[in-house]
N, C-alpha and C. Protein backbone atom coordinates (compact mmCIF):
# COMPACT_ATOMS: atom_id res chain seq x y z
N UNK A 1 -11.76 -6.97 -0.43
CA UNK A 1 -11.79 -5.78 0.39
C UNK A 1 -10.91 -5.96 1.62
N UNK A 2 -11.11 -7.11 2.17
CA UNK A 2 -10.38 -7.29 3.77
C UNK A 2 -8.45 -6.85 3.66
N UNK A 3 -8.30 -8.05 2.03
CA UNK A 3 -7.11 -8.06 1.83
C UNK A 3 -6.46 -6.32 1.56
N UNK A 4 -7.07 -5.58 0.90
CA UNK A 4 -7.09 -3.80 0.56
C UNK A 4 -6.76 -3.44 2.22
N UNK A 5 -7.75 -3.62 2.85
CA UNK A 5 -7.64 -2.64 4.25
C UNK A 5 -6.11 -3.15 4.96
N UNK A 6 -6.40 -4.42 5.05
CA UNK A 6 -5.14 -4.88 5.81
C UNK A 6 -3.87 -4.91 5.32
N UNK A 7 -3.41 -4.69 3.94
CA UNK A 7 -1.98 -3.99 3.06
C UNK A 7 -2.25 -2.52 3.78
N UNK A 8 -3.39 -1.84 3.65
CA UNK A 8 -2.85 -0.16 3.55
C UNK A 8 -2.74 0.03 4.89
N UNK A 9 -3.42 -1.03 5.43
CA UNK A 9 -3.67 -0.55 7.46
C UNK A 9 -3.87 0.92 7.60
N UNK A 10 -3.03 1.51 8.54
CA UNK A 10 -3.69 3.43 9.16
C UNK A 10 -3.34 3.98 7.47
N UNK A 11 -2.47 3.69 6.49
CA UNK A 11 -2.35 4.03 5.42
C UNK A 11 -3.68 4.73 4.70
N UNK A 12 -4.46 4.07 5.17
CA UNK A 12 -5.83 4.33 4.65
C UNK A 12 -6.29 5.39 5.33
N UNK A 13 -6.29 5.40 5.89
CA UNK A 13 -6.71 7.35 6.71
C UNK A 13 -5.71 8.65 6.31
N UNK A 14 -4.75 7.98 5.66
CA UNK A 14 -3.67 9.54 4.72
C UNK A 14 -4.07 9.98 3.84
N UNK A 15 -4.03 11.10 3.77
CA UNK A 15 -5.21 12.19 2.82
C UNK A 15 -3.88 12.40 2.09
N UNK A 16 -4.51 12.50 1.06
CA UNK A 16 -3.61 12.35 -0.81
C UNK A 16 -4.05 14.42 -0.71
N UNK A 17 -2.60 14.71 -0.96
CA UNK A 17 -2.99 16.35 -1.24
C UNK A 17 -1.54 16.43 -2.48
N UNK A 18 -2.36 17.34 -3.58
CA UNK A 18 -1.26 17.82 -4.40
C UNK A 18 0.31 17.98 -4.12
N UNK A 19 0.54 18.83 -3.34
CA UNK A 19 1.89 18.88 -2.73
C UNK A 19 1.95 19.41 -1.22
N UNK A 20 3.12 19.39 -0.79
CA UNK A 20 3.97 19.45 0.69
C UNK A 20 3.56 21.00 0.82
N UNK A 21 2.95 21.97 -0.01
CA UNK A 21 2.53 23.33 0.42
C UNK A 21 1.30 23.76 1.00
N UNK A 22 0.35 22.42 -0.02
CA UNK A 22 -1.34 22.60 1.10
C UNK A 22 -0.84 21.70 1.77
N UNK A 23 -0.11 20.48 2.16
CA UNK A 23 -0.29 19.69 3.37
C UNK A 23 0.17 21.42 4.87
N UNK A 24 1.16 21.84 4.24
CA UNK A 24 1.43 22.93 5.30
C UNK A 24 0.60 23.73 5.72
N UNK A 25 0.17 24.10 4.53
CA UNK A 25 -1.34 24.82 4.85
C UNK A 25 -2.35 24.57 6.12
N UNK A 26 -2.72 23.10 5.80
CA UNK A 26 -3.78 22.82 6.26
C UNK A 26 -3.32 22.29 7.99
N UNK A 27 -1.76 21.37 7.94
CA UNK A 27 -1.20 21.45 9.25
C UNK A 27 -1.37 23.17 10.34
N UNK A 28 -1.04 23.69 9.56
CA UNK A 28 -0.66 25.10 10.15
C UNK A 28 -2.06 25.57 10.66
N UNK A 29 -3.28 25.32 9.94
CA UNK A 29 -4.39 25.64 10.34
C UNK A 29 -5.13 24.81 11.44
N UNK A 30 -4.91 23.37 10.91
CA UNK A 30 -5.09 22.50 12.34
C UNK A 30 -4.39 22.91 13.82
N UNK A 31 -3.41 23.50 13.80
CA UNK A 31 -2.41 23.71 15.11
C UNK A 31 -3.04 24.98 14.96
N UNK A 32 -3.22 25.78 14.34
CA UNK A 32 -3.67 27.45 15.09
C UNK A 32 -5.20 26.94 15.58
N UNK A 33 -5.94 25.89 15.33
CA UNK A 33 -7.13 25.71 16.03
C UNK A 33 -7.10 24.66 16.98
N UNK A 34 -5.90 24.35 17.12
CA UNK A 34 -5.80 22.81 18.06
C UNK A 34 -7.20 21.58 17.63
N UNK A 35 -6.96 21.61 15.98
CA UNK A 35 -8.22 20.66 15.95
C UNK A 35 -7.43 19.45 15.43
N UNK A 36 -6.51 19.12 16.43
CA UNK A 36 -5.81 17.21 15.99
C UNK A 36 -4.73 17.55 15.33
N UNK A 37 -4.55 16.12 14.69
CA UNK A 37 -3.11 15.95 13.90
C UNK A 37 -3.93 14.57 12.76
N UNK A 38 -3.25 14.83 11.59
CA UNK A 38 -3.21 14.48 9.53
C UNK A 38 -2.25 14.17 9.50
N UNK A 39 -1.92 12.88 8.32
CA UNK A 39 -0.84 12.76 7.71
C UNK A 39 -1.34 12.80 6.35
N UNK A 40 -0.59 13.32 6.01
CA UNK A 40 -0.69 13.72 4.53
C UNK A 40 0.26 12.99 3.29
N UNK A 41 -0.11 12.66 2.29
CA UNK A 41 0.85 12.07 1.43
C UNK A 41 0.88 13.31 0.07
N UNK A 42 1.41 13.96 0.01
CA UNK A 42 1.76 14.77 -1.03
C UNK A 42 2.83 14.70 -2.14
N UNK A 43 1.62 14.30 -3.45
CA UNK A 43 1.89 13.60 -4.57
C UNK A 43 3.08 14.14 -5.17
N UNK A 44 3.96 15.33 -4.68
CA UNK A 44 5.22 16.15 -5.56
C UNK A 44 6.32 15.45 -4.67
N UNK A 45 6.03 14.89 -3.30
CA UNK A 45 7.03 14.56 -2.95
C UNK A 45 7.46 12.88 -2.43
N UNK A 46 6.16 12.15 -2.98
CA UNK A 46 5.56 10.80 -3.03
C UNK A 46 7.19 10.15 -4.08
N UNK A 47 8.20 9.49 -3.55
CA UNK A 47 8.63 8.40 -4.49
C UNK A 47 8.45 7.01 -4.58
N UNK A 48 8.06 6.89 -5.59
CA UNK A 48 7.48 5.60 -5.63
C UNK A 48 7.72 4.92 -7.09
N UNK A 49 8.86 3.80 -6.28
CA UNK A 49 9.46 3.00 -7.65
C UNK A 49 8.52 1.91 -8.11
N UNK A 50 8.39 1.60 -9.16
CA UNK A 50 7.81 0.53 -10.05
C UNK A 50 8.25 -1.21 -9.36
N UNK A 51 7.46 -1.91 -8.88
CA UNK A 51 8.61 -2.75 -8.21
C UNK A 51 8.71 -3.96 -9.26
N UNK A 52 9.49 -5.05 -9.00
CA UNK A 52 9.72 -6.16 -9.97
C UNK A 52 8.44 -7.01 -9.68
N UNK A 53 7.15 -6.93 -10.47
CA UNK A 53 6.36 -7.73 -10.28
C UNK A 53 7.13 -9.12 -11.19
N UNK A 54 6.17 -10.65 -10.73
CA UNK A 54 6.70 -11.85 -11.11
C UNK A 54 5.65 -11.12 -12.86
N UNK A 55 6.48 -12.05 -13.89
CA UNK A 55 5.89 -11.99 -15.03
C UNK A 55 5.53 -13.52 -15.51
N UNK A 56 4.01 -13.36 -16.36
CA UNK A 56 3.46 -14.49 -16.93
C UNK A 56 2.93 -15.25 -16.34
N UNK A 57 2.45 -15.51 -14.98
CA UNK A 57 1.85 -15.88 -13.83
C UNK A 57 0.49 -15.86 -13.34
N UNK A 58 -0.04 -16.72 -12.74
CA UNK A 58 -1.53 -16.41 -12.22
C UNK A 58 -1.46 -16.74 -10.70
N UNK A 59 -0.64 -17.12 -10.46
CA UNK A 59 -0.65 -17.26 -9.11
C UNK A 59 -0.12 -16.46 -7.84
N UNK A 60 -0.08 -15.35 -8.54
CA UNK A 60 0.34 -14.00 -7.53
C UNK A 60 -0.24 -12.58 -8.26
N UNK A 61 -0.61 -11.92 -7.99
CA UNK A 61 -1.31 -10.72 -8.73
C UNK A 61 -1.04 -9.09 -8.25
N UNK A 62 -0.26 -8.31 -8.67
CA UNK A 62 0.18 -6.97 -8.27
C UNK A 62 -1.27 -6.24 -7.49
N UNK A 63 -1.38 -6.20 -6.15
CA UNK A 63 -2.69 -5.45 -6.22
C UNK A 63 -2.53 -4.53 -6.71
N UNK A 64 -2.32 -3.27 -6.62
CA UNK A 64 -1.97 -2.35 -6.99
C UNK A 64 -2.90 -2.24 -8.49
N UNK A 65 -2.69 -3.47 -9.36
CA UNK A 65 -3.03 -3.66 -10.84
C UNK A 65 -4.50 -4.08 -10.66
N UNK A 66 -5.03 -4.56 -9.32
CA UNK A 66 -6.56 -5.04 -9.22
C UNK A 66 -6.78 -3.62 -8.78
N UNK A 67 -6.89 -2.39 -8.07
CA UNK A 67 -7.29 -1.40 -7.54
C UNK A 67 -7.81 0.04 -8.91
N UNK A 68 -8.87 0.45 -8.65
CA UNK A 68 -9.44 1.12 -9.75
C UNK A 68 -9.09 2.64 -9.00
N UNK A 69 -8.90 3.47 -9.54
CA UNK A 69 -7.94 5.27 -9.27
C UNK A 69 -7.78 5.90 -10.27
N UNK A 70 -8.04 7.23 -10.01
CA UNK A 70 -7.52 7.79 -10.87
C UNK A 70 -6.53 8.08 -11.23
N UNK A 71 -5.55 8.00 -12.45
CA UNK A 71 -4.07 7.89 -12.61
C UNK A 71 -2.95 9.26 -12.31
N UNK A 72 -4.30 10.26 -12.07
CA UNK A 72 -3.26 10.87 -11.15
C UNK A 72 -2.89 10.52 -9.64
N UNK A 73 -3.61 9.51 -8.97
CA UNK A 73 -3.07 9.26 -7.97
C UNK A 73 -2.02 7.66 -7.54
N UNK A 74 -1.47 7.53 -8.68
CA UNK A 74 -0.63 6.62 -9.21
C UNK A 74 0.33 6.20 -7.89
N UNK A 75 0.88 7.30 -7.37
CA UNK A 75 2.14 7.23 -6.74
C UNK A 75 1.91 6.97 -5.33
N UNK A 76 0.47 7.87 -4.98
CA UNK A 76 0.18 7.15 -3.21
C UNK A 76 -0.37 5.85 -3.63
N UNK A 77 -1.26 5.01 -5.04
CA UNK A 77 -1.40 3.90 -5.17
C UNK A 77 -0.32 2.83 -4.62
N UNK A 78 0.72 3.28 -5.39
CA UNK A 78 2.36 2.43 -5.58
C UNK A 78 2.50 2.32 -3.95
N UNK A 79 2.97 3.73 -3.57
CA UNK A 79 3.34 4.03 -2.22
C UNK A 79 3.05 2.98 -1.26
N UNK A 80 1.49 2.88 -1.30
CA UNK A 80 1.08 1.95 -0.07
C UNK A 80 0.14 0.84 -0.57
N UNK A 81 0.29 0.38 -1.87
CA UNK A 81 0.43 -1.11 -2.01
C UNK A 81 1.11 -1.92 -3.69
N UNK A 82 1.95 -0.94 -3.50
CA UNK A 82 2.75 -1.16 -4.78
C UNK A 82 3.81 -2.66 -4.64
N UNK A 83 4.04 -3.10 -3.19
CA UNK A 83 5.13 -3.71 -2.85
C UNK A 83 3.85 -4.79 -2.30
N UNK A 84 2.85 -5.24 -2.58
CA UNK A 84 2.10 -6.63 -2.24
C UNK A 84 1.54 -7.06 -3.52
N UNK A 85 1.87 -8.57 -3.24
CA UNK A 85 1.30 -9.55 -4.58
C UNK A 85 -0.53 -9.87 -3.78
N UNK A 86 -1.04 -10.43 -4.16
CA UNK A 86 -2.35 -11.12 -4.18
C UNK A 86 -2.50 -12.35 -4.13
N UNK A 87 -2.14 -13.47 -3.21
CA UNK A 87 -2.16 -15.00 -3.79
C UNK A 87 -3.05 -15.51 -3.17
N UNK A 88 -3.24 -16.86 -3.82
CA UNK A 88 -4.64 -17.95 -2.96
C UNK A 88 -3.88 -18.40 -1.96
N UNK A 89 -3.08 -18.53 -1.55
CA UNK A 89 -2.62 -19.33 -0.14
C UNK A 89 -1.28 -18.50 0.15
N UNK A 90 -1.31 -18.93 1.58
CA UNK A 90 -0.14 -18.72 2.10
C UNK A 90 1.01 -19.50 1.84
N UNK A 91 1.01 -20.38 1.59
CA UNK A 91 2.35 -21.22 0.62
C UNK A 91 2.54 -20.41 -0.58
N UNK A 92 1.89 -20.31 -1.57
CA UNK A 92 2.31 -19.44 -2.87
C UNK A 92 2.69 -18.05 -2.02
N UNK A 93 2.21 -17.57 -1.08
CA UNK A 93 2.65 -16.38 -0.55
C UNK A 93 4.51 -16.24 -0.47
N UNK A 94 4.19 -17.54 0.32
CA UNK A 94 5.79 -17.48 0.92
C UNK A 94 6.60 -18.12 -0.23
N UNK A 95 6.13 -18.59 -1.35
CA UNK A 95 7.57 -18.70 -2.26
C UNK A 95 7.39 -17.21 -3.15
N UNK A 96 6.34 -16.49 -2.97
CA UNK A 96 6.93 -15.03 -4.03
C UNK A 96 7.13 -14.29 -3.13
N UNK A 97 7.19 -13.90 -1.87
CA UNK A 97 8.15 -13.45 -0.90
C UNK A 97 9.47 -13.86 -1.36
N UNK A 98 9.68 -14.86 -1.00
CA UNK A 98 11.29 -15.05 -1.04
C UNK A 98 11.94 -14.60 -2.81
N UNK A 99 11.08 -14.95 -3.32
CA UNK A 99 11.78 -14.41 -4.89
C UNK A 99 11.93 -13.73 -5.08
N UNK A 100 10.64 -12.66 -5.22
CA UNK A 100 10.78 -11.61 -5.40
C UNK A 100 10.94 -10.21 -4.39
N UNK A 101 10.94 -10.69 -3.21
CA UNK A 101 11.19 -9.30 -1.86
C UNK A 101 9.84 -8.78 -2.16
N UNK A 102 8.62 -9.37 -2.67
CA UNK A 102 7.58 -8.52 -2.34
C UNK A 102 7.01 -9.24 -1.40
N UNK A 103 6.21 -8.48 -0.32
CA UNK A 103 4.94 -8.50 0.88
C UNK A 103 3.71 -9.67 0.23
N UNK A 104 3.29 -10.32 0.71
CA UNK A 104 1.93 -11.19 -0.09
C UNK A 104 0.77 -11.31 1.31
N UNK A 105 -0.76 -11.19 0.12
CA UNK A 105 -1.75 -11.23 1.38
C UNK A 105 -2.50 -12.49 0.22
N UNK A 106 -3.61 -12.87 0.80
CA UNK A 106 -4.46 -13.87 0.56
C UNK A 106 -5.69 -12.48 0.35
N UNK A 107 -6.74 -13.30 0.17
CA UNK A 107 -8.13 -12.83 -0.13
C UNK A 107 -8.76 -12.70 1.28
N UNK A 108 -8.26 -13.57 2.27
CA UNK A 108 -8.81 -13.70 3.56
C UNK A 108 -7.53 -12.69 4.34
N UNK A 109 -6.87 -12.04 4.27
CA UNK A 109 -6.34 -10.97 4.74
C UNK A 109 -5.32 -11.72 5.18
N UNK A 110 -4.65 -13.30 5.10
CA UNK A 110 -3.07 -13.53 5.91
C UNK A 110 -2.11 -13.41 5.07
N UNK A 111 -1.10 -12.95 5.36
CA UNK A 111 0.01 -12.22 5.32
C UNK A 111 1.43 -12.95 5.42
N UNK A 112 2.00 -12.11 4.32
CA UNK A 112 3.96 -12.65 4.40
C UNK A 112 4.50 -11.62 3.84
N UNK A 113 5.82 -11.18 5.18
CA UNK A 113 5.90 -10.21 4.96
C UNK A 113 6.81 -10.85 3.86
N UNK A 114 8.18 -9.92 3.22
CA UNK A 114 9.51 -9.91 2.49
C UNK A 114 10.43 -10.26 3.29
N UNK A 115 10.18 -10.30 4.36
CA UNK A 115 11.71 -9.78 5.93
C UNK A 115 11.45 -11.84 6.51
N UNK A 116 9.85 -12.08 6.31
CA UNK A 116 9.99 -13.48 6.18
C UNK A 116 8.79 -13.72 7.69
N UNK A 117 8.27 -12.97 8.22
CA UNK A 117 7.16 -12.60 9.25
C UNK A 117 5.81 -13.36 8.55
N UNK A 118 4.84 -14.10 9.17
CA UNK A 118 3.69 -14.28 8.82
C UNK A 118 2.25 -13.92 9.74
N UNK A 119 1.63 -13.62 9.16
CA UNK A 119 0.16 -12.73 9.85
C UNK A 119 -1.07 -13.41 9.44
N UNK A 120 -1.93 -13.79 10.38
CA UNK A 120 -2.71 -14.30 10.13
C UNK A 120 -4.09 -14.51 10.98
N UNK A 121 -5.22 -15.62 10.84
CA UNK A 121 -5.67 -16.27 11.78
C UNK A 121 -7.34 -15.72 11.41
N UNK A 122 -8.27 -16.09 12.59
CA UNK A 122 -9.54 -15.67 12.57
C UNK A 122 -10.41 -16.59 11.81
């Protein structure tokens, strides 16, 4: 769970809407009532490429492939954690970073980014 929250971070508060016409909708209605500000991820205009997961492996794991959804919401899945592996340590982190340009978290939520950044601690 820790590792989930801390890939999607504020990601996790974006409301999944069919398309960019109810996100307008519902913006337009928030501002005629001044009740805040939404970000919205709207699935018609969501791209979201397939990334090069490592193949034949146990020591890195697509979350994305551990997360249970319904497959219509495939693309905000991808979107905001399509690009992190899953590993037991931060060493295996940082050699499938560098291979493959994907993001890696641990089970205990530390972090590597692709760019080569590490996050951690607690």
């Amino acid at each position: 769970r820790k590792c989930v929250e801390t890939t999607a971070g504020n990601k996790l508060f974006h409301i999944v809407v069919d398309n960019d016409v109810t996100a307008s909708k519902i913006i337009a209605h928030l501002r005629k009532r001044k009740a805040g500000r939404l970000t919205f991820m709207p699935l018609n205009r969501l791209k979201s490429s397939e990334p090069n997961y490592p193949e034949g492996n146990t020591e890195a794991v697509p979350m994305a492939e551990k997360l249970q959804y319904d497959a219509k919401f495939r693309k905000a899945i991808v979107n905001v954690f399509g690009k992190t592996l899953i590993t037991r340590t931060l060493e295996i982190g940082t050699k499938f970073a560098r291979s493959h340009k994907l993001d890696t978290i641990t089970l205990d939520g530390d972090q590597v980014n692709r760019r080569g950044a590490l996050t951690g601690g607690f």
